[in-house]
C-alpha atoms as a PDB file:
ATOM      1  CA  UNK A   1     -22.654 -20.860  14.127  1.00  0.00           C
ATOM      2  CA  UNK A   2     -18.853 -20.551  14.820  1.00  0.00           C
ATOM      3  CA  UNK A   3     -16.588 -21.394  11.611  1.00  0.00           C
ATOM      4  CA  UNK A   4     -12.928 -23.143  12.798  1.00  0.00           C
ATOM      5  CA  UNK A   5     -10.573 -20.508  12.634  1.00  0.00           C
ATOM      6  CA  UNK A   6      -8.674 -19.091   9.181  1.00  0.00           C
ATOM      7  CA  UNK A   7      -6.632 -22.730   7.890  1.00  0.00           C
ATOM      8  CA  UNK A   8      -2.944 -22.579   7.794  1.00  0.00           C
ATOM      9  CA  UNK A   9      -2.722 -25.716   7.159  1.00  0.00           C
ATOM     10  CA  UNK A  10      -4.396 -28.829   4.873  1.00  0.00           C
ATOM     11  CA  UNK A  11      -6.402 -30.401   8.205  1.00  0.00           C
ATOM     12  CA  UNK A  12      -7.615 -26.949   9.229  1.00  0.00           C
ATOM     13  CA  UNK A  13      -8.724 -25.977   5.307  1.00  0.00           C
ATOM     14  CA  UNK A  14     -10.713 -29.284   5.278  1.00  0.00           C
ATOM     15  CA  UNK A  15     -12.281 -28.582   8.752  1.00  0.00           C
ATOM     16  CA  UNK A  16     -13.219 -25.306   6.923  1.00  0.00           C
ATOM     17  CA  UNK A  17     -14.478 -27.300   3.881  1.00  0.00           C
ATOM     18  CA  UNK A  18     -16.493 -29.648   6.181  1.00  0.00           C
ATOM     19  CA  UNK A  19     -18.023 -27.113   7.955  1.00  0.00           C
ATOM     20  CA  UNK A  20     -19.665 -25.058   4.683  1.00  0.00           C
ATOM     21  CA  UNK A  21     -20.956 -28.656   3.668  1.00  0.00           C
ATOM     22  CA  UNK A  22     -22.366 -29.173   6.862  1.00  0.00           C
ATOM     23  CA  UNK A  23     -23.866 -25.537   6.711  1.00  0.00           C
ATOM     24  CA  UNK A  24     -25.116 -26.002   3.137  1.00  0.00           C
ATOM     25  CA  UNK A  25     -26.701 -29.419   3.708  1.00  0.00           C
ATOM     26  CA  UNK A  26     -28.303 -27.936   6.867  1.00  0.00           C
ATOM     27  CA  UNK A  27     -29.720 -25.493   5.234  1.00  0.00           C
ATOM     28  CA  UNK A  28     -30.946 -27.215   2.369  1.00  0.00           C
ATOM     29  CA  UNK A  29     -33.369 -29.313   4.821  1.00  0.00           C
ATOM     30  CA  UNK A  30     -35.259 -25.909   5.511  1.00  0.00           C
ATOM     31  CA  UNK A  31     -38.876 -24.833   3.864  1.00  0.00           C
ATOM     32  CA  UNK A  32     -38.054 -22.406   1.517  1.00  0.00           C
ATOM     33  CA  UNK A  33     -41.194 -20.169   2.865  1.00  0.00           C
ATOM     34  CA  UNK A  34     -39.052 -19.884   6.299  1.00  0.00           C
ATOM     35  CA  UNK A  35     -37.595 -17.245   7.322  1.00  0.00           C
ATOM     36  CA  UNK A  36     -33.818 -17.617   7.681  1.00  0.00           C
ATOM     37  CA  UNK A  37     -31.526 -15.801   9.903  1.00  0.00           C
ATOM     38  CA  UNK A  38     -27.476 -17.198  10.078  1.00  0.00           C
ATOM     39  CA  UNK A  39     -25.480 -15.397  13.107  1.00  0.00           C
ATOM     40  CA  UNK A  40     -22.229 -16.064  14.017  1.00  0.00           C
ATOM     41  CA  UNK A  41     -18.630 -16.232  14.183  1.00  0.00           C
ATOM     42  CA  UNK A  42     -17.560 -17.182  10.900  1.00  0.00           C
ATOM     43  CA  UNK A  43     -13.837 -16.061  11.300  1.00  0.00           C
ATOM     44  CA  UNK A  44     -13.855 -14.414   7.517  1.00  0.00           C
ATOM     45  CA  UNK A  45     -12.589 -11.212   6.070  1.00  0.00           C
ATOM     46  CA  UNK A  46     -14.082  -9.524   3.257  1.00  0.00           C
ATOM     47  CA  UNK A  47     -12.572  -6.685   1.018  1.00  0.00           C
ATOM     48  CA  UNK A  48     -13.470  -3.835  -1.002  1.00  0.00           C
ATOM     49  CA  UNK A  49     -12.922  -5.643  -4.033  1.00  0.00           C
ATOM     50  CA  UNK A  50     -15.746  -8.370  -2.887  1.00  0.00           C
ATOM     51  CA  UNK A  51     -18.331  -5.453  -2.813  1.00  0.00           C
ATOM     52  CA  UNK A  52     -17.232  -4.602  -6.147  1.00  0.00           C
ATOM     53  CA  UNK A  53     -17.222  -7.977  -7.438  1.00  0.00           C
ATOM     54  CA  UNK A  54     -20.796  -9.616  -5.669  1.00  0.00           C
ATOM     55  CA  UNK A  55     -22.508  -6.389  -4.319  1.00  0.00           C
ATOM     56  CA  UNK A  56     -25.323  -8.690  -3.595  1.00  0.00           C
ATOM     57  CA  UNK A  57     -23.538 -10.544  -0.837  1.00  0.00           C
ATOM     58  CA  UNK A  58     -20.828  -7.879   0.400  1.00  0.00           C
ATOM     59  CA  UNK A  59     -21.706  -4.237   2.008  1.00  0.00           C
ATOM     60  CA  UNK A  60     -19.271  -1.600   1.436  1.00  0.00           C
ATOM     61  CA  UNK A  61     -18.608  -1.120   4.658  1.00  0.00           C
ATOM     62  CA  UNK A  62     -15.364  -4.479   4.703  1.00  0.00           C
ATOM     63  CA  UNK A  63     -12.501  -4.832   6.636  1.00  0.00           C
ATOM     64  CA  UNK A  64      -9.674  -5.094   4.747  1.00  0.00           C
ATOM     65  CA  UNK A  65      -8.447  -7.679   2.322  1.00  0.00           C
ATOM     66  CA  UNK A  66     -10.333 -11.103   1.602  1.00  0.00           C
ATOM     67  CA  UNK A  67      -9.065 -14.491   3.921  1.00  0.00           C
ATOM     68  CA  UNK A  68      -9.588 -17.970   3.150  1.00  0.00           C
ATOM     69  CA  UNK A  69     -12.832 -17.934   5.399  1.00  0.00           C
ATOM     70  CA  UNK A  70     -13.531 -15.263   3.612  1.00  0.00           C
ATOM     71  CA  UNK A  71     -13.385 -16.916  -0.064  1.00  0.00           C
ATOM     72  CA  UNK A  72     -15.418 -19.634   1.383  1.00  0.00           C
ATOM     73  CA  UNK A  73     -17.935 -17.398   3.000  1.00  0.00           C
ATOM     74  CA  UNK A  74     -18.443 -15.658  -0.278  1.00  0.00           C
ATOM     75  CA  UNK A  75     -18.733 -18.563  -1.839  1.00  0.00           C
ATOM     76  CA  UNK A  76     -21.261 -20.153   0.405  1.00  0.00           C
ATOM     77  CA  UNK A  77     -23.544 -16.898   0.154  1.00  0.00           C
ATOM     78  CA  UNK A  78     -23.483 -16.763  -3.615  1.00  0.00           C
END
């Protein structure tokens, strides 16, 4: 997959929006015995404080602090 880029504006954040729907509902249609494997570009930072906060989701090995992609991402794995 390849996320639009990090919004700066209200278009670009509802592209963003869109696009995790679209993921979601996507992946909603698959067998839950599947194996499932999501690769991409998802344009999204994660920091040290989201491997804190959701350890389940985030490896301690981030970037640097969290973007909007990156909220959105979090939110999508959780």
């Amino acid at each position: 997959v390849y996320s639009p880029v990090n919004p700066t504006t209200k278009e670009m954040a509802d592209n963003s929006d869109k696009f995790y729907a679209d993921l979601q509902e996507t992946l909603d249609r698959v067998q839950r015995a599947d194996m499932l494997i999501i690769m991409g570009d998802l344009n999204a930072r994660l920091g040290c404080q989201e491997h804190l906060n959701a350890p389940q989701c985030v490896g301690p090995f981030t970037t640097d602090v969290q973007n909007e992609n990156g909220m959105r991402l979090l939110d999508f794995c959780l």
